[in-house]
PDB file of N, CA and C in Angstrom:
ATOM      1  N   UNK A   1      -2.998  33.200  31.983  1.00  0.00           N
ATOM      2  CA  UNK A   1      -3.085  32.198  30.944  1.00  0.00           C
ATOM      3  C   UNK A   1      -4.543  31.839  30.738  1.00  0.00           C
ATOM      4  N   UNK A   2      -4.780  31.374  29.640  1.00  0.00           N
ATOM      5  CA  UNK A   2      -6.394  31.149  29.048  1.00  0.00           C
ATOM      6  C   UNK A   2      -6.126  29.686  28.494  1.00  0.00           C
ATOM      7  N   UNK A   3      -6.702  28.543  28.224  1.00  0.00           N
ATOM      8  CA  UNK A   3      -7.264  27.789  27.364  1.00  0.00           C
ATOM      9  C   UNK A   3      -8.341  28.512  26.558  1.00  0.00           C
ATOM     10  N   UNK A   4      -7.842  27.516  25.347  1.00  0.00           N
ATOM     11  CA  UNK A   4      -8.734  27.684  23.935  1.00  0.00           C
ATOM     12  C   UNK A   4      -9.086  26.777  23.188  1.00  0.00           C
ATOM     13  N   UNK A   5     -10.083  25.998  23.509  1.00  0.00           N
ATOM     14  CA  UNK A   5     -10.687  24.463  22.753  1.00  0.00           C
ATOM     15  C   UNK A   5     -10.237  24.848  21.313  1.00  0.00           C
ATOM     16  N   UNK A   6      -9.875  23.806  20.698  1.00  0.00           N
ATOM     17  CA  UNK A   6      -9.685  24.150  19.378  1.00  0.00           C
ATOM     18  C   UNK A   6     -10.599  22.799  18.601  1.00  0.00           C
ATOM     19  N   UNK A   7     -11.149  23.009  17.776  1.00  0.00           N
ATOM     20  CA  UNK A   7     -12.202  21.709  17.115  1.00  0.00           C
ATOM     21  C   UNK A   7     -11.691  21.546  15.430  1.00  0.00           C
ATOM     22  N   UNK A   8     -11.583  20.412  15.526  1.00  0.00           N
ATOM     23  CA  UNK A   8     -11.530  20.395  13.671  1.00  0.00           C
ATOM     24  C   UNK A   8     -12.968  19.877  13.175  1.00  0.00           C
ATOM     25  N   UNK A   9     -13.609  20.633  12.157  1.00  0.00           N
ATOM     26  CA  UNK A   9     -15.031  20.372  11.431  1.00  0.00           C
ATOM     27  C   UNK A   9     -14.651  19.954  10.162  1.00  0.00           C
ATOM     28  N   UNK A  10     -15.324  18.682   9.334  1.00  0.00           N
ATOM     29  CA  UNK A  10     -15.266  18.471   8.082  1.00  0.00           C
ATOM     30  C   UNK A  10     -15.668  19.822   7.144  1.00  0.00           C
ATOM     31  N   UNK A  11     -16.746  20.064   7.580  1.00  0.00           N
ATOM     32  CA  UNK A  11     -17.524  21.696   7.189  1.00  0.00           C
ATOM     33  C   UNK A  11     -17.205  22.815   8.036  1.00  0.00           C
ATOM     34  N   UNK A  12     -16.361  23.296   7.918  1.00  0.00           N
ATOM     35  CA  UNK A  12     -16.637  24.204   9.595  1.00  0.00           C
ATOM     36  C   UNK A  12     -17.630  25.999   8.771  1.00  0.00           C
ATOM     37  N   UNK A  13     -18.140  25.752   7.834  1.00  0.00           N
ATOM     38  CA  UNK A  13     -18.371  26.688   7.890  1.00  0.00           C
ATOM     39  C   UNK A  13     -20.315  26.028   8.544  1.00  0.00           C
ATOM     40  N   UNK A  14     -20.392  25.170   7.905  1.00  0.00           N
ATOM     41  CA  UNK A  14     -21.969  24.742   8.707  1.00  0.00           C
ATOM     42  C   UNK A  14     -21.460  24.343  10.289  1.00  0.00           C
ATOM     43  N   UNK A  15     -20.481  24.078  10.861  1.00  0.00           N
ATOM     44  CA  UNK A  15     -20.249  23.935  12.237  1.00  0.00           C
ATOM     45  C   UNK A  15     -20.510  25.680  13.054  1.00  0.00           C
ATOM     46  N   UNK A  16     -19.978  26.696  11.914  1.00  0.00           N
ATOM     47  CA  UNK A  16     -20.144  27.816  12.175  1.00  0.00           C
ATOM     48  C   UNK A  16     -21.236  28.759  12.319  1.00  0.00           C
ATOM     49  N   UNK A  17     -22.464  28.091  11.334  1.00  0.00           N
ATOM     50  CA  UNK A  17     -24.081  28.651  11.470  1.00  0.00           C
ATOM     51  C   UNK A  17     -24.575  27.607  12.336  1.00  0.00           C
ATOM     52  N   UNK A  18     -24.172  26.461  12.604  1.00  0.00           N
ATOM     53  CA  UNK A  18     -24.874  25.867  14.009  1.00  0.00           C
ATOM     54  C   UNK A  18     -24.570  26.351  15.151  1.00  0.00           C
ATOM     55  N   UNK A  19     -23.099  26.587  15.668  1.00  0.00           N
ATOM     56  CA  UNK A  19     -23.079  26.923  16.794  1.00  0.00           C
ATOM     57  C   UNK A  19     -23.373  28.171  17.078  1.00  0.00           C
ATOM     58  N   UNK A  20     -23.469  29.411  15.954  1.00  0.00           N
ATOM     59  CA  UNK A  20     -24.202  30.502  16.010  1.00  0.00           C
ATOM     60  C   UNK A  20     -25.629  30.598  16.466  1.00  0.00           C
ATOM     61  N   UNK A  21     -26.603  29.427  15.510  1.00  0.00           N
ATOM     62  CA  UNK A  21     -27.807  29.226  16.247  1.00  0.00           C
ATOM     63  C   UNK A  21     -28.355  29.005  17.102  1.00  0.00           C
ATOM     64  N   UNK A  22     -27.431  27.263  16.744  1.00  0.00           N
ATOM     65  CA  UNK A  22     -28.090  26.479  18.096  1.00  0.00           C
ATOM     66  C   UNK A  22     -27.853  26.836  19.544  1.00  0.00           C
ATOM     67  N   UNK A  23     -26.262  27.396  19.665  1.00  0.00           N
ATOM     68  CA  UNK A  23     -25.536  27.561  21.028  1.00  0.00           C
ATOM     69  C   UNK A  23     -25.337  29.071  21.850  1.00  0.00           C
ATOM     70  N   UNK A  24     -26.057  29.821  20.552  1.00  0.00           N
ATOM     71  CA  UNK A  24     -25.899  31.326  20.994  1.00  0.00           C
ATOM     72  C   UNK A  24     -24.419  32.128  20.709  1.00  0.00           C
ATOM     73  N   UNK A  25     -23.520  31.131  19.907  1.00  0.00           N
ATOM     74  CA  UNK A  25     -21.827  31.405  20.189  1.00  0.00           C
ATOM     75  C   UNK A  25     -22.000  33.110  19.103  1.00  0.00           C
ATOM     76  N   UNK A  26     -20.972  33.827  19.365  1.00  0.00           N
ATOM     77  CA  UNK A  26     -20.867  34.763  18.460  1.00  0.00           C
ATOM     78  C   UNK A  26     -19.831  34.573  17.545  1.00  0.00           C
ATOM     79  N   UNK A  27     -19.535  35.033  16.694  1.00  0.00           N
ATOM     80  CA  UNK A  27     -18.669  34.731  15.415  1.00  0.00           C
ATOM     81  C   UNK A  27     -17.533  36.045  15.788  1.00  0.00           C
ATOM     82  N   UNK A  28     -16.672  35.970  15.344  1.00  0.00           N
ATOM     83  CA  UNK A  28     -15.340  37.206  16.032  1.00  0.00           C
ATOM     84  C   UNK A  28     -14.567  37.420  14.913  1.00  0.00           C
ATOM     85  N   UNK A  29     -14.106  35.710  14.369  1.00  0.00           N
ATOM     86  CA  UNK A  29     -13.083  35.724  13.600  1.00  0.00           C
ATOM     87  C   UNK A  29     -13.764  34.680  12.565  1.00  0.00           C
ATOM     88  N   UNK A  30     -12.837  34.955  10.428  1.00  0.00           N
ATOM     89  CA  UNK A  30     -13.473  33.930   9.853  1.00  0.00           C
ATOM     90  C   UNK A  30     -12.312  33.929   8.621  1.00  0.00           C
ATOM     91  N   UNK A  31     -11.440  33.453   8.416  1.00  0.00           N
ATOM     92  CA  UNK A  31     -10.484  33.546   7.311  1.00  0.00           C
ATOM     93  C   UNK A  31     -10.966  32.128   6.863  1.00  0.00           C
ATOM     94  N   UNK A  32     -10.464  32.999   5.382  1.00  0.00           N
ATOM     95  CA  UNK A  32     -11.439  32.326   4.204  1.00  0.00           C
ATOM     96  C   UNK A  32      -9.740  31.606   3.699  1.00  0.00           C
ATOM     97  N   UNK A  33      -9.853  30.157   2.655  1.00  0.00           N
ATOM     98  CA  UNK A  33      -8.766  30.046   2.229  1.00  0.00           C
ATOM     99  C   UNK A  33      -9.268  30.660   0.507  1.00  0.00           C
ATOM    100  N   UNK A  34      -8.593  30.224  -0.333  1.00  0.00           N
ATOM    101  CA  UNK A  34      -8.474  30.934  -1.878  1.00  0.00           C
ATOM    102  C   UNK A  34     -10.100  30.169  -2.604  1.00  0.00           C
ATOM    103  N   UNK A  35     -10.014  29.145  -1.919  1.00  0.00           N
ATOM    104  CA  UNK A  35     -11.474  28.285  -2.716  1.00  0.00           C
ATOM    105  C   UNK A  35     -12.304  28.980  -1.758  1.00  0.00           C
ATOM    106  N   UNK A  36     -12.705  29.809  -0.436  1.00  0.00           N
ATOM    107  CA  UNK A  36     -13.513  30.503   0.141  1.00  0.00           C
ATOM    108  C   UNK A  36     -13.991  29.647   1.422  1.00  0.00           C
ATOM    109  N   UNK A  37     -13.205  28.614   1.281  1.00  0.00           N
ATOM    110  CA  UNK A  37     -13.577  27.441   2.415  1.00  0.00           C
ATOM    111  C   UNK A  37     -13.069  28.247   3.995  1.00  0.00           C
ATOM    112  N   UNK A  38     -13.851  27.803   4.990  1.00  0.00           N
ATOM    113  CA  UNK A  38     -13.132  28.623   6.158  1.00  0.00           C
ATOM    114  C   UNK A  38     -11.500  27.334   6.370  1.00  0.00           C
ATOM    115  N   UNK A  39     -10.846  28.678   6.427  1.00  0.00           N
ATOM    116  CA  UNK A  39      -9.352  27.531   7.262  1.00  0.00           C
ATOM    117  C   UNK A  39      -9.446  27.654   8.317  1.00  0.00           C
ATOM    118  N   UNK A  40      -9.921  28.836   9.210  1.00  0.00           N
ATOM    119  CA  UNK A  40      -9.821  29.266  10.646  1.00  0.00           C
ATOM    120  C   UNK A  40     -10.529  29.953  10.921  1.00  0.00           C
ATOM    121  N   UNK A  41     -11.577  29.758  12.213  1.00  0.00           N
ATOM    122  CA  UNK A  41     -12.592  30.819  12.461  1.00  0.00           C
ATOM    123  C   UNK A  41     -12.102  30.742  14.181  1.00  0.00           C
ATOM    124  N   UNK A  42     -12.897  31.868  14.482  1.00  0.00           N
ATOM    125  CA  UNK A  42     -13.072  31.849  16.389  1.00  0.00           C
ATOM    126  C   UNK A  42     -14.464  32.540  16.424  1.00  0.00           C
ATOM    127  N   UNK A  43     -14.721  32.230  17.474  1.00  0.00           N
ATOM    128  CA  UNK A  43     -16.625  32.193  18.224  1.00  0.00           C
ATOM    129  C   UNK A  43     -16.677  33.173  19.501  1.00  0.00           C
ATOM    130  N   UNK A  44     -17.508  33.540  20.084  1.00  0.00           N
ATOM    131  CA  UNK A  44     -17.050  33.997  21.339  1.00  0.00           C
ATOM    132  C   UNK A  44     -18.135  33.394  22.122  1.00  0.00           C
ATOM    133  N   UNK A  45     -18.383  32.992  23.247  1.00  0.00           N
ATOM    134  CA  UNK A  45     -19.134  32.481  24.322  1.00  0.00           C
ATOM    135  C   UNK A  45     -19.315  33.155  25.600  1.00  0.00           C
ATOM    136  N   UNK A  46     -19.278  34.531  25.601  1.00  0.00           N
ATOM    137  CA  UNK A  46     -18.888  35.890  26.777  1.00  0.00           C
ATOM    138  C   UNK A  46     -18.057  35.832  26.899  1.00  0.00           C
ATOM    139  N   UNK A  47     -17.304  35.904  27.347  1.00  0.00           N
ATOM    140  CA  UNK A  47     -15.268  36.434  27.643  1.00  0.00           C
ATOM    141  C   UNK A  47     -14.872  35.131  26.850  1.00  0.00           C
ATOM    142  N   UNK A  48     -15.268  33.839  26.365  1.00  0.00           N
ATOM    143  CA  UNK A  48     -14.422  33.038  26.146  1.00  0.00           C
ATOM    144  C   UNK A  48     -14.151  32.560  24.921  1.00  0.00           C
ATOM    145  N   UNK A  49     -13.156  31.959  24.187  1.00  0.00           N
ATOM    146  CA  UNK A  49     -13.315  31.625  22.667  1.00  0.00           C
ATOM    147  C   UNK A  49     -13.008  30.032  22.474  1.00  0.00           C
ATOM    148  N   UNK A  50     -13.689  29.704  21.744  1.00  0.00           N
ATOM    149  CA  UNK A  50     -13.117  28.650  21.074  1.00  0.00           C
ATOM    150  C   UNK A  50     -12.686  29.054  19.590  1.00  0.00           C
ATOM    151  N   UNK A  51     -11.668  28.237  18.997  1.00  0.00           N
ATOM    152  CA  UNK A  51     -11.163  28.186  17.653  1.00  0.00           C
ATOM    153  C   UNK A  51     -11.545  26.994  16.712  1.00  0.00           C
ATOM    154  N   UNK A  52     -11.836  27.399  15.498  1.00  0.00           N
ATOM    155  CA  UNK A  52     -12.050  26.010  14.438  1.00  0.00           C
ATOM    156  C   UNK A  52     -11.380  26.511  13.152  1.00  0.00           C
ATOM    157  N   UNK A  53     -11.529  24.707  12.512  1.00  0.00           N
ATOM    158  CA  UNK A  53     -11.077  25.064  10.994  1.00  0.00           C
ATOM    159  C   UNK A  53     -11.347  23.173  10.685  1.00  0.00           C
ATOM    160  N   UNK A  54     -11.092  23.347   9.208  1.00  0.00           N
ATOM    161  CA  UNK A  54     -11.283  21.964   9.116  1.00  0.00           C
ATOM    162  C   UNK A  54      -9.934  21.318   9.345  1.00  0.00           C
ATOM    163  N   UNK A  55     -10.101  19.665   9.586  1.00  0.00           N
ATOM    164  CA  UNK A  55      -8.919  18.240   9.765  1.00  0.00           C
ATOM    165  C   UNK A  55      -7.805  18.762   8.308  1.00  0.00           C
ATOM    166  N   UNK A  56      -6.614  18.719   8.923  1.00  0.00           N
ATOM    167  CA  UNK A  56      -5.548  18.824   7.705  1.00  0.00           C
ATOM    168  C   UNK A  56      -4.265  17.647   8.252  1.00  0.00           C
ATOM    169  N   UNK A  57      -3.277  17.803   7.386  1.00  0.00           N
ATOM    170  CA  UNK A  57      -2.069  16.898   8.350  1.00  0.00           C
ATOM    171  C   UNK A  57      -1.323  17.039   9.376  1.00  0.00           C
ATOM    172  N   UNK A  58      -1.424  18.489   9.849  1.00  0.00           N
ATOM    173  CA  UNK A  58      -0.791  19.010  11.181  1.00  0.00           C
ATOM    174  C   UNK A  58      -1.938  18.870  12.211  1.00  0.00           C
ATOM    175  N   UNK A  59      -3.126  18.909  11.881  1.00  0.00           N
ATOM    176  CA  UNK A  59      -4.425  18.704  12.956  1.00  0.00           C
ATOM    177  C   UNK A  59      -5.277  18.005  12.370  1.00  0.00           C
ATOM    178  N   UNK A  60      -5.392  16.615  12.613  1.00  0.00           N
ATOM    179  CA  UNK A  60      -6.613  15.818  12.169  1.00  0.00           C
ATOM    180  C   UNK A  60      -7.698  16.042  13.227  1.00  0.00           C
ATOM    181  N   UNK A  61      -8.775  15.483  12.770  1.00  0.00           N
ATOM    182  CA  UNK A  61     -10.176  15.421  13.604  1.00  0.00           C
ATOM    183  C   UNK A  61      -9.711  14.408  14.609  1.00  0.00           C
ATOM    184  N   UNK A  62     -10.522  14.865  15.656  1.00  0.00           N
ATOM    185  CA  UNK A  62     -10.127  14.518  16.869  1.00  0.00           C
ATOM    186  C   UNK A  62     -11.470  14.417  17.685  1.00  0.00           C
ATOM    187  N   UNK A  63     -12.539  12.916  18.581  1.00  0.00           N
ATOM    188  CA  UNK A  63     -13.441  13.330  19.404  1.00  0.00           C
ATOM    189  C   UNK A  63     -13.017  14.709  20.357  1.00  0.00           C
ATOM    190  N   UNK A  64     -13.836  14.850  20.766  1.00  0.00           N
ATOM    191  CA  UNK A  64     -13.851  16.349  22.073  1.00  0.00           C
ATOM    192  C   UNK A  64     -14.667  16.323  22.498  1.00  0.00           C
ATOM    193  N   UNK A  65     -14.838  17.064  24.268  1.00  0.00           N
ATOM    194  CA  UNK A  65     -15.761  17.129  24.727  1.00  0.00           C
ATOM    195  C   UNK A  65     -15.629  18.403  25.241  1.00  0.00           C
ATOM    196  N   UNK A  66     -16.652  19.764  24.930  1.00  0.00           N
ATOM    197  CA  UNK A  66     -16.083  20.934  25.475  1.00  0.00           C
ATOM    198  C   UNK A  66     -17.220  21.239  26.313  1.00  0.00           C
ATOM    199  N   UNK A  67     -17.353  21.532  28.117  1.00  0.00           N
ATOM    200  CA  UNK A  67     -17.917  21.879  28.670  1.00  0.00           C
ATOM    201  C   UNK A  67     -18.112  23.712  28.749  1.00  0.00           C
ATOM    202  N   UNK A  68     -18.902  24.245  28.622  1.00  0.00           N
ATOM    203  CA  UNK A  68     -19.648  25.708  28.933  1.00  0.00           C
ATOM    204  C   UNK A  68     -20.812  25.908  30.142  1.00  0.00           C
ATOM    205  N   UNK A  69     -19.928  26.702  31.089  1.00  0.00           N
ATOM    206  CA  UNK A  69     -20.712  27.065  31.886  1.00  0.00           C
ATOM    207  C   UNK A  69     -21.957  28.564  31.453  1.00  0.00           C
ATOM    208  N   UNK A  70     -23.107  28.156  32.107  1.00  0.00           N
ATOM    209  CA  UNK A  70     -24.038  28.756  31.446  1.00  0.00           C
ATOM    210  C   UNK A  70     -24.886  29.827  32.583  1.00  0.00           C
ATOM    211  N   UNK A  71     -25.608  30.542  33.070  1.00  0.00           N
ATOM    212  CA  UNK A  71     -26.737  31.099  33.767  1.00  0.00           C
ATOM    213  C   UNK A  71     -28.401  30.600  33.537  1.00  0.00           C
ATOM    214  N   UNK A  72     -28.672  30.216  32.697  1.00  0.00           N
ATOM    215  CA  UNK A  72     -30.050  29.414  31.937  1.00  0.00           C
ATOM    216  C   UNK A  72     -29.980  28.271  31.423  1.00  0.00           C
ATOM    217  N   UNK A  73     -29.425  27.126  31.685  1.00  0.00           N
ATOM    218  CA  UNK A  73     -28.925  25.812  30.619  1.00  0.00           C
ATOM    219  C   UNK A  73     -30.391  25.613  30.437  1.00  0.00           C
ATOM    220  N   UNK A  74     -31.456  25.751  30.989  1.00  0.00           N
ATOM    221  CA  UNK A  74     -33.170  25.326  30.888  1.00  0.00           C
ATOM    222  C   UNK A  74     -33.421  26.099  29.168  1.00  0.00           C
ATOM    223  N   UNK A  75     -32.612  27.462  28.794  1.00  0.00           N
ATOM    224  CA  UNK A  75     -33.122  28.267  27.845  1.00  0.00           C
ATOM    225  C   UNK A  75     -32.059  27.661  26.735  1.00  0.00           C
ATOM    226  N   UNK A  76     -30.466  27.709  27.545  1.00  0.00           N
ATOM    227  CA  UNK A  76     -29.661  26.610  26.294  1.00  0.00           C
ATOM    228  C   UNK A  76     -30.420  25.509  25.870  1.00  0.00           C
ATOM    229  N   UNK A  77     -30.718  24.855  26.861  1.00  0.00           N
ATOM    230  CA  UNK A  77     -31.214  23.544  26.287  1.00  0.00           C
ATOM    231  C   UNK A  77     -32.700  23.323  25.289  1.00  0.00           C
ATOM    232  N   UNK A  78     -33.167  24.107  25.703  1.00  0.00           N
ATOM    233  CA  UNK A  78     -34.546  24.547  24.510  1.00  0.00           C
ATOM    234  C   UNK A  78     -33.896  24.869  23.391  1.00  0.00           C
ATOM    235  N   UNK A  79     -33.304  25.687  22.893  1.00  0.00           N
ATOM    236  CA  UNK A  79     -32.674  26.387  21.884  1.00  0.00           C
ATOM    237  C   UNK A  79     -32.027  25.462  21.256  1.00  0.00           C
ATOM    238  N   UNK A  80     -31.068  24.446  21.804  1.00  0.00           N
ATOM    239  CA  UNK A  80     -30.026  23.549  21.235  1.00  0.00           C
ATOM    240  C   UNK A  80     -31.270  22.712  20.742  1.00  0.00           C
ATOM    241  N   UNK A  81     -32.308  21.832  21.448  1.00  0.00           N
ATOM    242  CA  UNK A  81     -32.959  21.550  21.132  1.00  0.00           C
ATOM    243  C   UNK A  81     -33.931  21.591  19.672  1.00  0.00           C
ATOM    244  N   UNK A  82     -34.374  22.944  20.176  1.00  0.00           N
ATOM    245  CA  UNK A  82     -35.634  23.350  18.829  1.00  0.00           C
ATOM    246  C   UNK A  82     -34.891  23.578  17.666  1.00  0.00           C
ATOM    247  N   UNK A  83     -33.013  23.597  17.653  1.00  0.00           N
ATOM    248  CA  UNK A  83     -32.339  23.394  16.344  1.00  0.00           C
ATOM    249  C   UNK A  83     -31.818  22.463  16.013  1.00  0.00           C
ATOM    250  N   UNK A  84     -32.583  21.242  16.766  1.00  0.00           N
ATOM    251  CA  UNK A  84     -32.248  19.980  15.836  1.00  0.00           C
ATOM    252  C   UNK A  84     -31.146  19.456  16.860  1.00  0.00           C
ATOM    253  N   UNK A  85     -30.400  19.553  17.682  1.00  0.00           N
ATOM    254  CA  UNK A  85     -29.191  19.344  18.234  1.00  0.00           C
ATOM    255  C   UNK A  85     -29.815  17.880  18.988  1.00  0.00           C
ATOM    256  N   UNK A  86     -28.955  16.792  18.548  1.00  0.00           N
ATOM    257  CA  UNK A  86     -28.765  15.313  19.705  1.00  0.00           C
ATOM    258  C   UNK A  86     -28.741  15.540  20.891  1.00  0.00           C
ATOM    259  N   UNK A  87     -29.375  15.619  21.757  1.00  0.00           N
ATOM    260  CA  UNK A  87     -29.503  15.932  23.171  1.00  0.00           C
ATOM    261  C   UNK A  87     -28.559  14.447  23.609  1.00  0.00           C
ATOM    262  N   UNK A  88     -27.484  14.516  24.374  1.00  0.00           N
ATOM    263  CA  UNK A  88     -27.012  12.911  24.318  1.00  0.00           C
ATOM    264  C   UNK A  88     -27.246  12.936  26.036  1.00  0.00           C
ATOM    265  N   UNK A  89     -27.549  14.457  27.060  1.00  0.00           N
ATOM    266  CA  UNK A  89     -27.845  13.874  28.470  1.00  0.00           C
ATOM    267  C   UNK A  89     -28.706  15.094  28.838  1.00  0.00           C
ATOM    268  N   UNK A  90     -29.714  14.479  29.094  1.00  0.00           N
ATOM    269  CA  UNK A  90     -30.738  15.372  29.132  1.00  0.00           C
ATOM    270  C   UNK A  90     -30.724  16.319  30.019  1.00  0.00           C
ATOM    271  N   UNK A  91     -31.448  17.733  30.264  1.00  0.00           N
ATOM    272  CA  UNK A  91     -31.146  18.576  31.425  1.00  0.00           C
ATOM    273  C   UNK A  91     -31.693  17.651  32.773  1.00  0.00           C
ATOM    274  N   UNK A  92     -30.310  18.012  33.895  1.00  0.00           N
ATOM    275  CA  UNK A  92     -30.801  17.374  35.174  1.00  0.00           C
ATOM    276  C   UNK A  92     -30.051  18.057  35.971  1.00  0.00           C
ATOM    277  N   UNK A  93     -30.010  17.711  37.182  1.00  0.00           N
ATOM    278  CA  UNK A  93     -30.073  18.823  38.558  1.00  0.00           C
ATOM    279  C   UNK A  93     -28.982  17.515  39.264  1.00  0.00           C
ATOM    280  N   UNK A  94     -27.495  17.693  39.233  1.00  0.00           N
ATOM    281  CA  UNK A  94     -26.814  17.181  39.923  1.00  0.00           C
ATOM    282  C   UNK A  94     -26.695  17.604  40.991  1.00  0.00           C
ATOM    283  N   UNK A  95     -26.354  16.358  41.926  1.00  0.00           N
ATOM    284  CA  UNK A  95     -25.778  16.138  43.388  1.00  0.00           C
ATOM    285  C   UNK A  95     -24.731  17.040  44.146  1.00  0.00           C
ATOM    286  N   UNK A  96     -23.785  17.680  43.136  1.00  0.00           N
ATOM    287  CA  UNK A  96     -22.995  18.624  43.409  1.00  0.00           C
ATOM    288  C   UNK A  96     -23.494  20.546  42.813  1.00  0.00           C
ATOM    289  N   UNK A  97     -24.939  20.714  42.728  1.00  0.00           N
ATOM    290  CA  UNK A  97     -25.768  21.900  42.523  1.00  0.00           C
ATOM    291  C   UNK A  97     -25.349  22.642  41.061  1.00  0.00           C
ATOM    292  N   UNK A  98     -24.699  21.692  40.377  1.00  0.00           N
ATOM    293  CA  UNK A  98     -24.917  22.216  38.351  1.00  0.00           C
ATOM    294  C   UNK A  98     -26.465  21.512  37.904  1.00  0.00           C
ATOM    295  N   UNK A  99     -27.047  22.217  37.732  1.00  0.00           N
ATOM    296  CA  UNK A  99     -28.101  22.206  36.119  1.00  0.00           C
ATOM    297  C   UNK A  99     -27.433  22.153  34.912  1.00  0.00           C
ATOM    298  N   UNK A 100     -27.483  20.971  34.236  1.00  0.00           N
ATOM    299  CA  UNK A 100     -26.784  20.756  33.328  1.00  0.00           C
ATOM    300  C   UNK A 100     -27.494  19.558  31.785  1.00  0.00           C
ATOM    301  N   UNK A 101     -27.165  19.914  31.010  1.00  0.00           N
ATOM    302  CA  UNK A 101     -27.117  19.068  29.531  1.00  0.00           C
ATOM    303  C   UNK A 101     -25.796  18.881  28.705  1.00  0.00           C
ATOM    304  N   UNK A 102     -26.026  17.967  27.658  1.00  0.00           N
ATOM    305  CA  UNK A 102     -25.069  17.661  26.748  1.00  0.00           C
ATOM    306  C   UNK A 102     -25.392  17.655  25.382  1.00  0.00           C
ATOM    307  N   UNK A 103     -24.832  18.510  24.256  1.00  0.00           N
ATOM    308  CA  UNK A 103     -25.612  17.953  22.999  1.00  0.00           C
ATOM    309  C   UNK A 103     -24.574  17.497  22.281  1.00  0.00           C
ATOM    310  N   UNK A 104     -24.974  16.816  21.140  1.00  0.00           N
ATOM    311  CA  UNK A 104     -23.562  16.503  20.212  1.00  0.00           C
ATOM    312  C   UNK A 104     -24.264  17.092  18.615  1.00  0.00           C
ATOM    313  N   UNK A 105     -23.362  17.619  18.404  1.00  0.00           N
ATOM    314  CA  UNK A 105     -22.731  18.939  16.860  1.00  0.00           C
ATOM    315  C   UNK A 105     -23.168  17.697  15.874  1.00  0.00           C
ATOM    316  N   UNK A 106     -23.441  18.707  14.554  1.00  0.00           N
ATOM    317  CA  UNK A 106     -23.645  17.620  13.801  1.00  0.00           C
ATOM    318  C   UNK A 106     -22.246  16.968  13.117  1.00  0.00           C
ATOM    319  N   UNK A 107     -21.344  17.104  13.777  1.00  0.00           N
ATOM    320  CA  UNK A 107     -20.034  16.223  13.260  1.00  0.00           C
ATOM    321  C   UNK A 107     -19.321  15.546  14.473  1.00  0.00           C
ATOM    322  N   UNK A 108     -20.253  15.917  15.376  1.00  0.00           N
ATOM    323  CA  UNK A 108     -19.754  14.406  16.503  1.00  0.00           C
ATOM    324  C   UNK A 108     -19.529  14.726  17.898  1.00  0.00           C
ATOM    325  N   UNK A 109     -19.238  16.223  17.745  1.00  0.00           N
ATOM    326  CA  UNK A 109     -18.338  16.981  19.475  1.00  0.00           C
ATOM    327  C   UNK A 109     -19.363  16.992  20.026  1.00  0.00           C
ATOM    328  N   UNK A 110     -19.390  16.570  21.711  1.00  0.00           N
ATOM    329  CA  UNK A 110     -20.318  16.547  22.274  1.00  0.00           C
ATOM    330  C   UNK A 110     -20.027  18.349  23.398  1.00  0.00           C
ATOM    331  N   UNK A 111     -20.875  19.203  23.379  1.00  0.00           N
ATOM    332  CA  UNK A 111     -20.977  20.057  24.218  1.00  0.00           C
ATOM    333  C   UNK A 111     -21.792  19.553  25.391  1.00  0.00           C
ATOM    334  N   UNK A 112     -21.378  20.095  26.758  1.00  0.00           N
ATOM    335  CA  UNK A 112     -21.842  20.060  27.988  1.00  0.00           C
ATOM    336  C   UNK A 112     -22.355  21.545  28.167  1.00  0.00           C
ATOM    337  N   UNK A 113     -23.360  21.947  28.824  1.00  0.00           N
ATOM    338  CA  UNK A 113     -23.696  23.131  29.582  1.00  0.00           C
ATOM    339  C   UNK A 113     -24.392  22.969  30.962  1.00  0.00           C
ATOM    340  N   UNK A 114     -24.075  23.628  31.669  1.00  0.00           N
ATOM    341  CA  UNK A 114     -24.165  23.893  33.020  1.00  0.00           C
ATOM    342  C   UNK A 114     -23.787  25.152  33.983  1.00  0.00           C
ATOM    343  N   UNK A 115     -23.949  24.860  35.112  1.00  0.00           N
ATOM    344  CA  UNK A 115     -23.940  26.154  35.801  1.00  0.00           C
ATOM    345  C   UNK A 115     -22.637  25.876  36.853  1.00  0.00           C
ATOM    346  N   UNK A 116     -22.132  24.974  37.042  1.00  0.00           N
ATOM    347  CA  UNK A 116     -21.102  24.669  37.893  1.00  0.00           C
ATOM    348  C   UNK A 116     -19.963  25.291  36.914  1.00  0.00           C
ATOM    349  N   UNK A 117     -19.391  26.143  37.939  1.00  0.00           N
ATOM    350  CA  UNK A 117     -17.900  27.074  37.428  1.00  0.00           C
ATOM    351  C   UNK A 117     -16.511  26.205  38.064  1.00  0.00           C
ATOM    352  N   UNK A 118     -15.599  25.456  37.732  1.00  0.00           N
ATOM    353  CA  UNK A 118     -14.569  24.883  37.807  1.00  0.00           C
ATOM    354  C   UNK A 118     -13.518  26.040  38.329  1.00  0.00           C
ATOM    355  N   UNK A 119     -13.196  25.776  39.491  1.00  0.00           N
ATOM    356  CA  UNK A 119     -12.257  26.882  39.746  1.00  0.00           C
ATOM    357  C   UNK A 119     -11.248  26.171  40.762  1.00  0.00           C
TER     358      UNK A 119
END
């Protein structure tokens, strides 16, 4: 079994060139509806995906907080950075040995990155 964050974006197609930029995510999947708006996209993050699309009546917008474990959060966090991204916890060196940050999207989701693997 897998989890799969799922996010609703007012825009998801600018949620879709940010997290391409800012986060390094890769793009996989992108269905268009008839006006060309995305209804549903997926990203890839190395083996892992998240899913988006915009708030409708079966899935409204919803806060989230999606953590990604990383190998460099020092090079994430520059990058998220130098594209504008809200840094909301700055990179620091926890007590339990993750290197870690937080940024928040420009529609509100706050991402975590770090090096601590949850298992």
């Amino acid at each position: 079994m897998k989890l799969y964050p799922t996010l609703r974006y007012d825009d998801p197609r600018a949620a879709h060139d940010w997290l391409e930029r800012a986060l390094d995510f890769e793009s996989v999947a992108v269905h268009e509806g008839e006006d060309g708006k995305i209804q549903h996209a997926e990203m890839r993050w190395g083996e892992d995906l998240i899913m988006f699309g915009a708030p409708n009546e079966d899935f409204p917008k919803s806060p989230v907080t999606v953590y990604v474990t990383c190998d460099d959060p020092d090079a994430a966090y520059a990058k998220a950075k130098a594209a504008g991204g809200e840094i909301t916890r700055e990179l620091v060196d926890q007590d339990y040995g993750s290197r870690e940050f937080a940024v928040r999207d420009p529609e509100g989701h706050i991402w975590s990155f770090g090096t601590y693997e949850p298992r």
